[in-house]
C-alpha atoms as a PDB file:
ATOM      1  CA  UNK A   1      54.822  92.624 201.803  1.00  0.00           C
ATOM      2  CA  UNK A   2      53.018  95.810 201.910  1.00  0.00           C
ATOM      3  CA  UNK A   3      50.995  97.516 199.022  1.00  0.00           C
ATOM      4  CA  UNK A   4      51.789 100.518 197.333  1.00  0.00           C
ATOM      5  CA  UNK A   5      48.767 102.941 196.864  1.00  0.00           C
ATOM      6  CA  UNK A   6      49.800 105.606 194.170  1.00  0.00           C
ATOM      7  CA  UNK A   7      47.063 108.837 194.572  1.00  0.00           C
ATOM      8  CA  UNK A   8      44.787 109.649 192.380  1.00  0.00           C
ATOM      9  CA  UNK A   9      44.544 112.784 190.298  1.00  0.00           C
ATOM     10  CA  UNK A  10      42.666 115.296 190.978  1.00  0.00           C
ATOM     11  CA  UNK A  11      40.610 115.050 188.310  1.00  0.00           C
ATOM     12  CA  UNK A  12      39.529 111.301 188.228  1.00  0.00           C
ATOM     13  CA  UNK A  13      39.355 110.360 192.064  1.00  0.00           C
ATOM     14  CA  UNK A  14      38.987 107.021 191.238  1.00  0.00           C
ATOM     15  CA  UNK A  15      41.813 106.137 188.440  1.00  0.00           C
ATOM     16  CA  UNK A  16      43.947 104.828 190.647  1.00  0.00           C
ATOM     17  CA  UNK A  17      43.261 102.052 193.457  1.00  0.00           C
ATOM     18  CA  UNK A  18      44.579  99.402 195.312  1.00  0.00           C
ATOM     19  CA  UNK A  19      43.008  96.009 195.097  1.00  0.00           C
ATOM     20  CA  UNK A  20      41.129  94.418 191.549  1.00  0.00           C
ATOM     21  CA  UNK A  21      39.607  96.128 189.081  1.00  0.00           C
ATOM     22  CA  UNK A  22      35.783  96.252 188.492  1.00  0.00           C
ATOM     23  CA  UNK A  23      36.803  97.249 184.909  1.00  0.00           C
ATOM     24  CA  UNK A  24      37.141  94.960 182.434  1.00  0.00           C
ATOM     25  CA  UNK A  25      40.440  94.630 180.347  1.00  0.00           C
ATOM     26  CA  UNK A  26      41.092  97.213 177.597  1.00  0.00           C
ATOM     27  CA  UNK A  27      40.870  95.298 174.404  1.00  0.00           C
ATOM     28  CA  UNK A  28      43.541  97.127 172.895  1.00  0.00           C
ATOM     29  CA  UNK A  29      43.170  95.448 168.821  1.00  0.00           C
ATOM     30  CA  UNK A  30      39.897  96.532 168.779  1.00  0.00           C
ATOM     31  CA  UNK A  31      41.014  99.441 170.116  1.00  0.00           C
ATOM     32  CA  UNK A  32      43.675  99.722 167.649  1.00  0.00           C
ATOM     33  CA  UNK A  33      41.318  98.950 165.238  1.00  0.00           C
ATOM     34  CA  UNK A  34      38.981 101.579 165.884  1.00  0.00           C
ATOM     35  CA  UNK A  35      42.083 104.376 165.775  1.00  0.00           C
ATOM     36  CA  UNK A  36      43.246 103.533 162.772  1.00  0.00           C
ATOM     37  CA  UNK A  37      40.087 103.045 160.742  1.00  0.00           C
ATOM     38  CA  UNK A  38      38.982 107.079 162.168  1.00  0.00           C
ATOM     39  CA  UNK A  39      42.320 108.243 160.675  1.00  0.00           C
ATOM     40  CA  UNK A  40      41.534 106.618 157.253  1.00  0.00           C
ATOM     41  CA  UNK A  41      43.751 103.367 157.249  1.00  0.00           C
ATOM     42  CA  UNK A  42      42.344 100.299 155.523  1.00  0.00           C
ATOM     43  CA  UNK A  43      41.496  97.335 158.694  1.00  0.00           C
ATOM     44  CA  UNK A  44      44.536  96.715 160.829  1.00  0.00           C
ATOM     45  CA  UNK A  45      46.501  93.589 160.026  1.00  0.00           C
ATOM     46  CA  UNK A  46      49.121  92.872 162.894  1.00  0.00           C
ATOM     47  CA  UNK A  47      52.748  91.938 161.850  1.00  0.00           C
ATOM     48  CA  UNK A  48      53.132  88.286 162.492  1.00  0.00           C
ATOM     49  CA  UNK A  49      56.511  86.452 162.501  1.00  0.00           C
ATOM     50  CA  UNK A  50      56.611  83.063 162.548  1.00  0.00           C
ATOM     51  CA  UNK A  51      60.523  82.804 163.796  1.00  0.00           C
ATOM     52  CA  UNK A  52      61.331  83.236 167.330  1.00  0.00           C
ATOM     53  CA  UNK A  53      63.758  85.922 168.334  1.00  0.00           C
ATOM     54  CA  UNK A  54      66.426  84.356 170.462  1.00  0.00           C
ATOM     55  CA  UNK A  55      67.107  86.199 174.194  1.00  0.00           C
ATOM     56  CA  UNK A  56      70.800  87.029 174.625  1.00  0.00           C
ATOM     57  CA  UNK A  57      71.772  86.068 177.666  1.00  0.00           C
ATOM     58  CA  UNK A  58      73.842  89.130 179.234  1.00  0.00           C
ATOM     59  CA  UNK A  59      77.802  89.251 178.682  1.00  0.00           C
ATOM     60  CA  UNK A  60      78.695  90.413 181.979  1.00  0.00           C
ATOM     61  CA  UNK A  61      76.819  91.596 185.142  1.00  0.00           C
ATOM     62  CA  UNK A  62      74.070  94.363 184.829  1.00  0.00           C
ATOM     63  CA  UNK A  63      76.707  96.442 187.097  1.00  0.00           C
ATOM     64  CA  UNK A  64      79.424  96.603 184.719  1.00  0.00           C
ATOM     65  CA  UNK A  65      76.920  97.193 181.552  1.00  0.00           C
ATOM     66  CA  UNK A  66      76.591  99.876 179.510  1.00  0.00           C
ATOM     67  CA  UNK A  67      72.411 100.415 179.097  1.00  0.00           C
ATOM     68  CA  UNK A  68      70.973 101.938 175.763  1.00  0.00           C
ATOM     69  CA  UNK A  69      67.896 103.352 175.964  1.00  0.00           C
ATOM     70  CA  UNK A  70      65.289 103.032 172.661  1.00  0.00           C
ATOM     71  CA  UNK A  71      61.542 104.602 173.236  1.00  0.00           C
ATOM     72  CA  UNK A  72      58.789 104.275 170.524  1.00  0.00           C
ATOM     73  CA  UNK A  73      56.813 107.285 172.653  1.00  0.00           C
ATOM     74  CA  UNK A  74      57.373 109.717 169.748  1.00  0.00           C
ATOM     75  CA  UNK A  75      59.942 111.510 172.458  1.00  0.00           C
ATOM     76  CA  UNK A  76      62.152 114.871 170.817  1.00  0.00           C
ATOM     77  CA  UNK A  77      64.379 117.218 172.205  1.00  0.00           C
ATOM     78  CA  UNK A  78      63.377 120.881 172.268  1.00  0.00           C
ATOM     79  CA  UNK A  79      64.963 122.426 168.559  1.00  0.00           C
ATOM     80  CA  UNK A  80      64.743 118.947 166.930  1.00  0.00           C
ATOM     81  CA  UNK A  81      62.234 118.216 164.374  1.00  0.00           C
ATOM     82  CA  UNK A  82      58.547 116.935 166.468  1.00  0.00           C
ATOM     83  CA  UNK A  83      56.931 113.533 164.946  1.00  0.00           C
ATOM     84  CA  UNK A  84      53.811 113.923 162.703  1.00  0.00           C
ATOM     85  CA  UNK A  85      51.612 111.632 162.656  1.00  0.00           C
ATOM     86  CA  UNK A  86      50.556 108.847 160.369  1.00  0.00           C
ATOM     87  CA  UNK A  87      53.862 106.913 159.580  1.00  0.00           C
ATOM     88  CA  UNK A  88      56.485 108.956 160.466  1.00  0.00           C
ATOM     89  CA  UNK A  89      59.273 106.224 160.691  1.00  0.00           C
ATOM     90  CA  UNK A  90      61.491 108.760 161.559  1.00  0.00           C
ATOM     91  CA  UNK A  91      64.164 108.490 164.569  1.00  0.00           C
ATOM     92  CA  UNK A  92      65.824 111.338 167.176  1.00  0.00           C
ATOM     93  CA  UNK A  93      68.703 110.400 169.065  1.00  0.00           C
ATOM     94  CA  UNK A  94      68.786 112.640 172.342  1.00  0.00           C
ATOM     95  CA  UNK A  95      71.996 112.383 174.086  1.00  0.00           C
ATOM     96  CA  UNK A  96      71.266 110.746 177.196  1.00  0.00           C
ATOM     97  CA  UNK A  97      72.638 114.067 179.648  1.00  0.00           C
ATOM     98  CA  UNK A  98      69.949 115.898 178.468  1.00  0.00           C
ATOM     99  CA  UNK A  99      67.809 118.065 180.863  1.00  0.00           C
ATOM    100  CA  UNK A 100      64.330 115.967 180.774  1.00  0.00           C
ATOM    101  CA  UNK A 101      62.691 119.153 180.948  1.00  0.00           C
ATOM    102  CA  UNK A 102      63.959 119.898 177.341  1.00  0.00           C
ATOM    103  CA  UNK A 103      62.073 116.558 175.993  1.00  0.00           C
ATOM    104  CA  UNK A 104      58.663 116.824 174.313  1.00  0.00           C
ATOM    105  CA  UNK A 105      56.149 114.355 173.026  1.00  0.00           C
ATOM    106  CA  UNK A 106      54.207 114.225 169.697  1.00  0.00           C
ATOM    107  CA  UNK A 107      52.353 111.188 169.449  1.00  0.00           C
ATOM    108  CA  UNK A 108      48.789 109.880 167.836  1.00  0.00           C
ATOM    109  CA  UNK A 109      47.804 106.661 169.512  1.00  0.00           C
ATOM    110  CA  UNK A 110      48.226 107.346 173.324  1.00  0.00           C
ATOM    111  CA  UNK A 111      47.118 110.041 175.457  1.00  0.00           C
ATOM    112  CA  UNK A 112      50.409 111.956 175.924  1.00  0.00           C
ATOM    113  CA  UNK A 113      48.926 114.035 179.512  1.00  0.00           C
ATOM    114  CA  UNK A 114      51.568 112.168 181.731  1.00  0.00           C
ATOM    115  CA  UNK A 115      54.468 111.817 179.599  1.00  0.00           C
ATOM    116  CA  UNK A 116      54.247 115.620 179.566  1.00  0.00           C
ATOM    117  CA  UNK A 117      54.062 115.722 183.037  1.00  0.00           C
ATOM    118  CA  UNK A 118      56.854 113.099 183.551  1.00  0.00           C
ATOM    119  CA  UNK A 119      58.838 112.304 180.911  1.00  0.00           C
ATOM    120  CA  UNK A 120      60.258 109.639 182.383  1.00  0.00           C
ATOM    121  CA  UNK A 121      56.869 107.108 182.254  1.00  0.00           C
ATOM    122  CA  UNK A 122      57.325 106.768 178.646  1.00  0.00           C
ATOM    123  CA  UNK A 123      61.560 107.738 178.060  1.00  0.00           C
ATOM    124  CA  UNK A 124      62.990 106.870 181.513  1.00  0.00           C
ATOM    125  CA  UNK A 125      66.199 108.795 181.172  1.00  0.00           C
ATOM    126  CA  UNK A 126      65.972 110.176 184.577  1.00  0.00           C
ATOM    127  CA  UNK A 127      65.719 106.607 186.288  1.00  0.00           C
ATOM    128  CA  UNK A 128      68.816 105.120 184.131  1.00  0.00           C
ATOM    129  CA  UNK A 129      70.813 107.895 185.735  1.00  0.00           C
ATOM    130  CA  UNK A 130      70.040 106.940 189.017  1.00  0.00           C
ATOM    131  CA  UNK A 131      70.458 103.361 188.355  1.00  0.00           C
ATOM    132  CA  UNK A 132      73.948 104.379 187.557  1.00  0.00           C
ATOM    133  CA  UNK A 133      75.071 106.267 190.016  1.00  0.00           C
ATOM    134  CA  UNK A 134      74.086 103.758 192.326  1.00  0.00           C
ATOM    135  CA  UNK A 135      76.212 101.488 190.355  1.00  0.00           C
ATOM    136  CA  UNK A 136      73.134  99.444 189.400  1.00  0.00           C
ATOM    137  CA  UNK A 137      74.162  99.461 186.488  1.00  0.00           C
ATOM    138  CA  UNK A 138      77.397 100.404 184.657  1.00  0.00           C
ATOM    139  CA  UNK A 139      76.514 103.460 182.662  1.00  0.00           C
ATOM    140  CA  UNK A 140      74.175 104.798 180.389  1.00  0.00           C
ATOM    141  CA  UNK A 141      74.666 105.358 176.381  1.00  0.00           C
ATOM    142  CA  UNK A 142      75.933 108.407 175.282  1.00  0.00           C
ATOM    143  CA  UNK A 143      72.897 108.627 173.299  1.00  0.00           C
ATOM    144  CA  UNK A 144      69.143 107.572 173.756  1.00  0.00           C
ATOM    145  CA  UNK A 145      66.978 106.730 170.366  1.00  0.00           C
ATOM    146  CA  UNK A 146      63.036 107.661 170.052  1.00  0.00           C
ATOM    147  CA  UNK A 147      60.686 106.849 166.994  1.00  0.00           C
ATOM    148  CA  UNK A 148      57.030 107.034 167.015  1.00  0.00           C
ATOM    149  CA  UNK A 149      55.693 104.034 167.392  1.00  0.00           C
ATOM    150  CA  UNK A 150      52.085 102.951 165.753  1.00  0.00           C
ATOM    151  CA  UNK A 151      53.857 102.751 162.165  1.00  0.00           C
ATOM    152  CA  UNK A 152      50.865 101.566 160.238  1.00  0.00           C
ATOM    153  CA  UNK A 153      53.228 100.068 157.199  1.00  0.00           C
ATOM    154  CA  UNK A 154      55.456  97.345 158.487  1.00  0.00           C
ATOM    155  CA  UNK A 155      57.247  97.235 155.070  1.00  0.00           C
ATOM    156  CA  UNK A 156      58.224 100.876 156.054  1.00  0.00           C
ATOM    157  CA  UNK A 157      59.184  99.660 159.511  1.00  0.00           C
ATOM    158  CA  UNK A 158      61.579  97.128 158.360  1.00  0.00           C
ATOM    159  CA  UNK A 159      62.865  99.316 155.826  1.00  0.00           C
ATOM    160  CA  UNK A 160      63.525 102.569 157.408  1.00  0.00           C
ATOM    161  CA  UNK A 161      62.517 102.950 160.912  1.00  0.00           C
ATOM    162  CA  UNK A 162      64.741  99.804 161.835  1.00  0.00           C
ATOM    163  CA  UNK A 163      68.363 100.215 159.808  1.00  0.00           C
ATOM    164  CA  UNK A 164      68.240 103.829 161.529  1.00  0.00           C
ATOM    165  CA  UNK A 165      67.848 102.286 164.825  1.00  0.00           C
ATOM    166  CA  UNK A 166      70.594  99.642 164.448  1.00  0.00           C
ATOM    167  CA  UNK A 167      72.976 101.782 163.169  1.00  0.00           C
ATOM    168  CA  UNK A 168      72.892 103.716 166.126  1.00  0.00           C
ATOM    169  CA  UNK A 169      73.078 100.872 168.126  1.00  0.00           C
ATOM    170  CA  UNK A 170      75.881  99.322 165.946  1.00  0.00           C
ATOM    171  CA  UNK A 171      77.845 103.344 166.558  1.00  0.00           C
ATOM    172  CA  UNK A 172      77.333 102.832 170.459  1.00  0.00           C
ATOM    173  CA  UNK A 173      77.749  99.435 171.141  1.00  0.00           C
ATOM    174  CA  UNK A 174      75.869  98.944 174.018  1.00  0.00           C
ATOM    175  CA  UNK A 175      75.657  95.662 176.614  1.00  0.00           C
ATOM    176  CA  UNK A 176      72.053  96.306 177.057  1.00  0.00           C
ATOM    177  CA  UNK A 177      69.525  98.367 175.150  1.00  0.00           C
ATOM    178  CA  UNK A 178      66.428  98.942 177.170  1.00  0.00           C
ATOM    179  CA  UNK A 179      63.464  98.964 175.129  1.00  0.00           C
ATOM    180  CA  UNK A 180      60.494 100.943 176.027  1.00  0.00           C
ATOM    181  CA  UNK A 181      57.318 100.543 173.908  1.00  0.00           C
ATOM    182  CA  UNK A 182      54.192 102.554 173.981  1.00  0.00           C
END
């Protein structure tokens, strides 16, 4: 099998390479840690459940499903309201035959250069539509959903953020809802 080398950018000609790393992995709690504390939250706790979530096992082939996409990369539509930061547990549903070039990110916790650049790393509408019309898979949702991920208050989560999520997954009734976190 042969190995995909992706260029670097211009700017950092040595981002991207093939092989190992001599980099050490990002240790993203204390990372997470160190965010949250500069924009005034008390120390991180992460949300811990102690009951699995089950897997559904898919209804029918990937082919013949319908795939919802759901993106916590703070992702709006030009003319709809941009996230602010610190909790915003706010949701935008962008129809999913939107121009990508109408899409815009507003986001605190991760550097946002490529998703401007490319919508698609964080809110892969682009690549859902080309998985369907190479009948990959069976179509796409009428409607995509975006939130801003890095809510700080799980309470508020729970509470807000995730009723307005499954109600619009309830509306469109998906096979599949592809869940992209950032």
């Amino acid at each position: 099998m042969s190995e995909t080398i992706i260029p670097p950018r211009a700017e950092n000609p040595t981002e991207l390479r093939s092989g190992r790393s001599d980099q050490p992995p990002a240790d993203y709690i204390a990372e997470t840690k160190q965010l949250y504390s500069s924009l005034g939250y008390d120390s991180y706790r992460w949300a811990e459940r102690s009951d699995a979530i089950p897997l559904a096992p898919l209804a029918k082939p990937l082919a013949d499903s319908t795939v919802m996409l759901i993106g916590s990369g703070g992702i709006y539509r030009r003319g709809q309201v941009a996230f602010h930061s610190k909790d915003d547990t706010s949701v935008r549903a962008i129809p999913s035959s939107v121009n990508t070039s109408e899409l815009r990110t507003a986001h605190f916790a991760y550097d946002q250069t490529d998703a401007r650049t490319d919508i698609n790393c964080v809110f892969p509408l682009d690549r859902l539509a080309e998985l369907a019309g190479n009948d990959i898979i069976g179509g796409v949702a009428a409607a995509a959903i975006s939130f801003m991920g890095g809510i700080y208050s799980t309470r508020r989560l729970e509470t807000e953020t995730v009723p307005a999520i499954l109600q619009h997954v309830e509306e469109q009734a998906p096979d599949v809802v592809l869940l992209v976190p950032v």
